[in-house]
Structures are given as structure tokens and as C-alpha cells.
C-alpha atoms as a PDB file:
ATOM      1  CA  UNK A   1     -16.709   5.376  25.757  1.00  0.00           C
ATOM      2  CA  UNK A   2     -19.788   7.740  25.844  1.00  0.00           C
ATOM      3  CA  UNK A   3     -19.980   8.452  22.276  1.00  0.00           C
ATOM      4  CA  UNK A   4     -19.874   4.591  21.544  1.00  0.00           C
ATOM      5  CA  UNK A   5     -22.690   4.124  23.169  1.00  0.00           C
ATOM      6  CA  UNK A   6     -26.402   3.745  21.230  1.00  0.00           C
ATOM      7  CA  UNK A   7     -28.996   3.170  23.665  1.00  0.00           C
ATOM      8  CA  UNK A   8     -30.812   5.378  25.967  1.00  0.00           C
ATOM      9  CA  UNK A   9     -31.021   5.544  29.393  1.00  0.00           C
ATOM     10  CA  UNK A  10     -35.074   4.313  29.210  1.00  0.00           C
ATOM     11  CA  UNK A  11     -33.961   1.278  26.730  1.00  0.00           C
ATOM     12  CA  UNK A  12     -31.534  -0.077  29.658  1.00  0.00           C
ATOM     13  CA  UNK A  13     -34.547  -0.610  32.228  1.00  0.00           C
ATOM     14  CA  UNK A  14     -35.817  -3.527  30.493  1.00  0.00           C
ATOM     15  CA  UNK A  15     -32.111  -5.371  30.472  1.00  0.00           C
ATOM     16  CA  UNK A  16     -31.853  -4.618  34.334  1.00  0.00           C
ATOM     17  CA  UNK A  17     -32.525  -7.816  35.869  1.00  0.00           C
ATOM     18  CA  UNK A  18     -33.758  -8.492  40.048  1.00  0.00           C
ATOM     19  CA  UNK A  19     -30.249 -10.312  41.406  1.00  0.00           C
ATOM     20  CA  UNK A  20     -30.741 -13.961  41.655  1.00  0.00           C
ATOM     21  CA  UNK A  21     -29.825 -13.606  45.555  1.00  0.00           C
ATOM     22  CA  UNK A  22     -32.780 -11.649  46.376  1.00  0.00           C
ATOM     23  CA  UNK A  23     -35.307 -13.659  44.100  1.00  0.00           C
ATOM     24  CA  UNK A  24     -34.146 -16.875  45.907  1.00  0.00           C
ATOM     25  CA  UNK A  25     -34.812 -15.150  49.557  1.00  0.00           C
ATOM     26  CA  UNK A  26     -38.429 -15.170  48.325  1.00  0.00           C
ATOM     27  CA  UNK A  27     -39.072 -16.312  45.311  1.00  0.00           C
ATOM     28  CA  UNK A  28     -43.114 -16.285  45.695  1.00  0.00           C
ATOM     29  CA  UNK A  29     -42.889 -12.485  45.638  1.00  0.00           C
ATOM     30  CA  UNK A  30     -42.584 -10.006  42.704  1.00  0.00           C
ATOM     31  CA  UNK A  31     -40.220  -7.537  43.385  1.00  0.00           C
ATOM     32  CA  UNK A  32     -41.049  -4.124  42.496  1.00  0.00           C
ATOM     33  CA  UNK A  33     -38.502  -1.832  40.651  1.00  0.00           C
ATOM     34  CA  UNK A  34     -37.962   0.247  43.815  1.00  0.00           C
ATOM     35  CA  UNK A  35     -37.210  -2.741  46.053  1.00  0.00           C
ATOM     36  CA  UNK A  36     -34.846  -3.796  43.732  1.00  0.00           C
ATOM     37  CA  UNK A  37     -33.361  -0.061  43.483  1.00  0.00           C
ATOM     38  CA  UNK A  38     -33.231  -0.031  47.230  1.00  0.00           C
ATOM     39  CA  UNK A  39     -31.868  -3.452  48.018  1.00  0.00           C
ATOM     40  CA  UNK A  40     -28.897  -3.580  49.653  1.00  0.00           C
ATOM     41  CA  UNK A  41     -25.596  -5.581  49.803  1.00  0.00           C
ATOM     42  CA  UNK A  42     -22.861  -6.231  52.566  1.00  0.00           C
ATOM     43  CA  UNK A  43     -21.430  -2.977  52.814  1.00  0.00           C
ATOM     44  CA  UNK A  44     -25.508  -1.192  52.399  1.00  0.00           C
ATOM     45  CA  UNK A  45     -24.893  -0.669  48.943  1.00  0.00           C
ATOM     46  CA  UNK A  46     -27.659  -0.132  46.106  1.00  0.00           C
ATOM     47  CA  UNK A  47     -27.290  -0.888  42.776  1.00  0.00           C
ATOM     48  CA  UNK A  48     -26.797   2.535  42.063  1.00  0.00           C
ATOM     49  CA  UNK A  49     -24.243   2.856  44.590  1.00  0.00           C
ATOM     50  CA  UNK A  50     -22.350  -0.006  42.926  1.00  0.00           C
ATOM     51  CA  UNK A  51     -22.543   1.410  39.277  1.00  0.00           C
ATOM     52  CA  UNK A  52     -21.636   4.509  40.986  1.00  0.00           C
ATOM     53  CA  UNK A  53     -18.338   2.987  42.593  1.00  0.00           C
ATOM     54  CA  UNK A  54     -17.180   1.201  39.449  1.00  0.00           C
ATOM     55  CA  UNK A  55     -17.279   4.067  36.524  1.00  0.00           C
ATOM     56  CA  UNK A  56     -20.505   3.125  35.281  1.00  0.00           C
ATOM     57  CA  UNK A  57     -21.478   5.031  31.905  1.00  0.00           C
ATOM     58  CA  UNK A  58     -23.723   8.035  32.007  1.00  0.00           C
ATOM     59  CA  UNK A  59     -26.189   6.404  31.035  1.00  0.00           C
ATOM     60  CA  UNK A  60     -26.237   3.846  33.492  1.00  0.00           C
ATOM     61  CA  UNK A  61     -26.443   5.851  36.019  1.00  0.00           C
ATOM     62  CA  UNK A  62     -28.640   8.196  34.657  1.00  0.00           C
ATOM     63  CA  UNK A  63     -31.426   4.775  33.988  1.00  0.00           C
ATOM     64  CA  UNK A  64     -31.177   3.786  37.669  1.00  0.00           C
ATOM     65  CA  UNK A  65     -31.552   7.238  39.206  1.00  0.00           C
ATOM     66  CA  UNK A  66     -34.350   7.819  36.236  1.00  0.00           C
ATOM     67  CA  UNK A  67     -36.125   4.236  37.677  1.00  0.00           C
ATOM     68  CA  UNK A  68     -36.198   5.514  41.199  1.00  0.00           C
ATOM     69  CA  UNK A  69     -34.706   9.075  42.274  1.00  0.00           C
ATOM     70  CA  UNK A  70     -34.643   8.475  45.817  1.00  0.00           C
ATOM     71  CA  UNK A  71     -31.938   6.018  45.852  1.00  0.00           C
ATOM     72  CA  UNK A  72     -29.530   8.757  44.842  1.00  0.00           C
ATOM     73  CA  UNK A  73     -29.637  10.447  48.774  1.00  0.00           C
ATOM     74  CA  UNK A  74     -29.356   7.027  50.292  1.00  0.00           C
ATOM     75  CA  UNK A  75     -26.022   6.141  52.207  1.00  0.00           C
ATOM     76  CA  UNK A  76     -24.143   2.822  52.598  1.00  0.00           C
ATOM     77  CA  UNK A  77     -22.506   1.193  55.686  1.00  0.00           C
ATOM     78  CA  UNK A  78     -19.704   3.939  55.551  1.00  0.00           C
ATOM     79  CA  UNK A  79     -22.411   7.482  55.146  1.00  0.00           C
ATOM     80  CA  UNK A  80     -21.186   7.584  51.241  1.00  0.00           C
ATOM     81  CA  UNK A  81     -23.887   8.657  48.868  1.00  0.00           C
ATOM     82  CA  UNK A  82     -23.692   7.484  45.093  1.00  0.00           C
ATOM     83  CA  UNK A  83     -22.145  10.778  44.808  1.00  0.00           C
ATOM     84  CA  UNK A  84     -18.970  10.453  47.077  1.00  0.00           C
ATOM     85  CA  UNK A  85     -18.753   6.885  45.674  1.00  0.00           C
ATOM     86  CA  UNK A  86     -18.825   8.706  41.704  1.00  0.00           C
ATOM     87  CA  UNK A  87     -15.909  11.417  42.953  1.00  0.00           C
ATOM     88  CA  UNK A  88     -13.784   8.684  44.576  1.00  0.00           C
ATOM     89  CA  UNK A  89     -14.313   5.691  41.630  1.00  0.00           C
ATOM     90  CA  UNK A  90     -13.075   9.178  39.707  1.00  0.00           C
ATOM     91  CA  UNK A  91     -10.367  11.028  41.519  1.00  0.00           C
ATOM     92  CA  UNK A  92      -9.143   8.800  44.495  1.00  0.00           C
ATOM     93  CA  UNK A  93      -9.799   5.268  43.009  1.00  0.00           C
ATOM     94  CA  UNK A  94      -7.703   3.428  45.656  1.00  0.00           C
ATOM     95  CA  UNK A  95      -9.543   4.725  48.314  1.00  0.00           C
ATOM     96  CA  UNK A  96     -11.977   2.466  47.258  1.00  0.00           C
ATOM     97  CA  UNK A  97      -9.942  -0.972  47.997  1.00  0.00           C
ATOM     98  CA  UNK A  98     -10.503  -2.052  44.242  1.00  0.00           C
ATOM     99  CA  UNK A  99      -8.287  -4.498  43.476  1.00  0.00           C
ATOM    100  CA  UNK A 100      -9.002  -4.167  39.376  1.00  0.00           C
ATOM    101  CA  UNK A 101      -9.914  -0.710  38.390  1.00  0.00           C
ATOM    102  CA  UNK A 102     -10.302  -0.089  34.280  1.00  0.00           C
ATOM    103  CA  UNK A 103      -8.051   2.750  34.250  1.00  0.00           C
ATOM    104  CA  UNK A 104      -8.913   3.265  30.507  1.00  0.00           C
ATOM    105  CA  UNK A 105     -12.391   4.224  31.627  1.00  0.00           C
ATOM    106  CA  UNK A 106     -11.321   6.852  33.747  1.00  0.00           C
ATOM    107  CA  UNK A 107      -8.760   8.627  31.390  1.00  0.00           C
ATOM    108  CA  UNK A 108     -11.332   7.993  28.662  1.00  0.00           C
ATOM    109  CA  UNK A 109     -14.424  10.000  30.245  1.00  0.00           C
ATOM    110  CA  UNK A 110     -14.774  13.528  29.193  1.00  0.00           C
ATOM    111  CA  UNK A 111     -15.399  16.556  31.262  1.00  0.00           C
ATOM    112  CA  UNK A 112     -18.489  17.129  29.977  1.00  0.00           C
ATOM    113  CA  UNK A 113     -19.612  13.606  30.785  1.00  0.00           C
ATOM    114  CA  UNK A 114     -18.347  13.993  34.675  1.00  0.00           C
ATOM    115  CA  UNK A 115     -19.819  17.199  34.379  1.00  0.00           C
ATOM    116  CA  UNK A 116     -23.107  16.324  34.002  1.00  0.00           C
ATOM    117  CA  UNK A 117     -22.704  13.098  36.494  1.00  0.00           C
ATOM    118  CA  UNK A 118     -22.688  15.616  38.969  1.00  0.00           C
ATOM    119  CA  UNK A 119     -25.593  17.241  37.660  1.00  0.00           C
ATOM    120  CA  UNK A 120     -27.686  14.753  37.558  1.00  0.00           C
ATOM    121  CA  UNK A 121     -27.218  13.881  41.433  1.00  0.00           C
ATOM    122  CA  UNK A 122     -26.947  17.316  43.141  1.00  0.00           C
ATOM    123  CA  UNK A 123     -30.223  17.796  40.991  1.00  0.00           C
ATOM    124  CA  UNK A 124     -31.989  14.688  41.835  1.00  0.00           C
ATOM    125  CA  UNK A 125     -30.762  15.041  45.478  1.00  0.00           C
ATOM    126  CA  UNK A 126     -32.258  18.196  45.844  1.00  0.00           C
ATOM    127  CA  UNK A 127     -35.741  16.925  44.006  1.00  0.00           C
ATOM    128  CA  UNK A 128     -35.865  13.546  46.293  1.00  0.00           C
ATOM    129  CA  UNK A 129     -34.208  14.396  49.799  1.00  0.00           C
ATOM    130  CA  UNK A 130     -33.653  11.810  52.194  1.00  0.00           C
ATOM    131  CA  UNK A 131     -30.450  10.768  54.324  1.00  0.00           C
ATOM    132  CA  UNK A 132     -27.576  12.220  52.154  1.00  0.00           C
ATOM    133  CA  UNK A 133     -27.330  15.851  51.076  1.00  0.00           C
ATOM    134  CA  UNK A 134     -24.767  17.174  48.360  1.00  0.00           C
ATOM    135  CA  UNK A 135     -22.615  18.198  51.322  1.00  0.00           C
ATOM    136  CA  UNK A 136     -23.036  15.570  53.764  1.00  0.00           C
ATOM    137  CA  UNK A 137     -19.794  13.518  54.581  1.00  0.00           C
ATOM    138  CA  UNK A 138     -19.093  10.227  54.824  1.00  0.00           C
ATOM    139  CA  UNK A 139     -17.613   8.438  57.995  1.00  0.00           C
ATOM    140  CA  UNK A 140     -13.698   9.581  57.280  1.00  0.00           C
ATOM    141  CA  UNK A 141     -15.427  13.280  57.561  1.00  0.00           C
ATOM    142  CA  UNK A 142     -15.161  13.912  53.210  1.00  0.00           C
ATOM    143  CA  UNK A 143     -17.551  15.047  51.128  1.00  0.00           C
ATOM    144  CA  UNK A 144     -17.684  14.516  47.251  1.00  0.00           C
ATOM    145  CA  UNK A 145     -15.656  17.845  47.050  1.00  0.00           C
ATOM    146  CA  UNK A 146     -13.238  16.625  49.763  1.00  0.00           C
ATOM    147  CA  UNK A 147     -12.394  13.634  46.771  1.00  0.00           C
ATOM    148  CA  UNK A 148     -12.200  15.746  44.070  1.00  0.00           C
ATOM    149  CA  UNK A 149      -9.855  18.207  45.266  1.00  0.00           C
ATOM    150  CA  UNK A 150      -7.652  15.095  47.135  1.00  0.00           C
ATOM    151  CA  UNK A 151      -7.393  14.259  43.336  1.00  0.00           C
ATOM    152  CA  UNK A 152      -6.658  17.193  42.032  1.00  0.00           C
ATOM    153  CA  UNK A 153      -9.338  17.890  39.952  1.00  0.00           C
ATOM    154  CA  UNK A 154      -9.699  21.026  37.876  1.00  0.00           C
ATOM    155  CA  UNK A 155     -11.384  24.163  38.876  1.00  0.00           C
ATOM    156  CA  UNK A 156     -14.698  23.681  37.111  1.00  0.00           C
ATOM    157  CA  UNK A 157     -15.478  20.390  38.890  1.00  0.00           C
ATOM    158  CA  UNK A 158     -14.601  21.617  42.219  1.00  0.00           C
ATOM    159  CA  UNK A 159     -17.325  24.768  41.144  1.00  0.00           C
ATOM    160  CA  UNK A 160     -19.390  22.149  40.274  1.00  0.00           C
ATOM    161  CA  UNK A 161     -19.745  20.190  43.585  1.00  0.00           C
END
């Protein structure tokens, strides 16, 4: 839960370690925080797509947007920014093709707390533009609204989006 947690978004940097897999593809070279921000997986996923997809904390997310704000208008494989992955982890988890979800983390975060998720992107999306806007779509033609309101989510986040 939120409140349970004591650290702040700066003190998680440090922890964040570079993936062995992408070390090993070079390991002469010193990655740099935004190459390991940008890096991607299978499906052209960052990190902070991942954290976004699997109900990170807020604070989480808000240290890897913090380390490099561009990655939050980046798109995987599919068009879905962070974002759209944060709605539908959220409001259409099986859309997702999860086969474990910690449903306790999703009844357990607070409106507030989703609240100011979606803050912190449509802000940092608007400060760092690049190949996702708030309202882009993804490949299926949805936008992070599109999952919210396919998950019946209340008024204020809908506003919000």
C-alpha cells in the first residue's frame, strides 16, 4: 500500500539496477541511465512500461519517469504508452494476458493515488513530447480513456484523462 511505503521516489534510483541481459550484450560499455530507461524488451517495452503494466507503486513510477521523462510518450510493439498500459493494469486487467495479477493491489490503491498517476503522465507527456500523446490510441483503436470507461471507472477519472 501507498501509505506503507517510506522511501522517496529519488532514494529508489540508486536500487534500480541495468538488467543482466543488456550488460551481457556488451559488457565493455557503461550504460547510461537513459539507455537503460529506453531499452526495450520483446513486445518494445521500457522499464517504465513494465512497472506501468503490473501496478507498480506511485512511487515507482514516479522515480523512472523522474530519471528520464521522455520514456513516458514512448510506445511499445502494440502503440500503448505507459499510460494506456497504467488504465488497463487498472480497469481492464485481462486485457493484458496476465496470467497472475495481485488483485489486492488494485482494490487496495486509492483514488487519490490513481489520481495523481495520471497526473504525473499527461503532465510529463505534455513537458517531453515524442511518439505518444495523452490521446493517441493504441493498435485495437483505445485510448487510456477508452480503458477506463470499458472498466467502469468513476466520473472523476474519466475527467481526469
Amino acid at each position: 500500500r501507498e501509505e506503507n511505503r517510506d522511501h522517496s521516489s529519488r532514494s529508489l534510483l540508486p536500487s534500480l539496477q541495468s538488467p543482466p541481459e543488456l550488460q551481457a550484450k556488451n559488457p565493455a560499455k557503461r550504460m547510461t541511465w537513459a539507455e537503460v530507461l529506453e531499452a526495450l524488451d520483446e513486445d518494445d517495452r521500457t522499464p517504465l512500461h513494465v512497472a506501468a503494466a503490473s501496478g507498480c507503486s506511485l512511487d515507482a513510477l514516479r522515480a523512472l519517469i523522474h530519471a528520464h521523462p521522455p520514456v513516458a510518450s514512448m510506445t511499445d510493439r502494440q502503440g500503448r504508452s505507459p499510460l494506456i498500459l497504467a488504465m488497463m493494469w487498472y480497469f481492464d486487467p485481462a486485457s493484458l494476458n496476465i496470467e497472475e495479477i495481485d488483485m489486492t493491489l488494485r482494490y487496495n490503491m486509492e483514488l487519490a493515488t490513481l489520481l495523481e498517476i495520471i497526473r504525473i503522465f499527461k503532465s510529463t507527456m505534455t513537458l517531453h513530447p515524442g511518439a505518444a500523446g495523452v490521446m493517441d490510441v493504441d493498435e485495437f483503436g483505445f485510448a487510456s480513456f477508452d480503458y477506463a470507461i470499458k472498466g467502469e471507472a468513476s466520473d472523476e477519472i474519466i475527467e481526469s484523462l
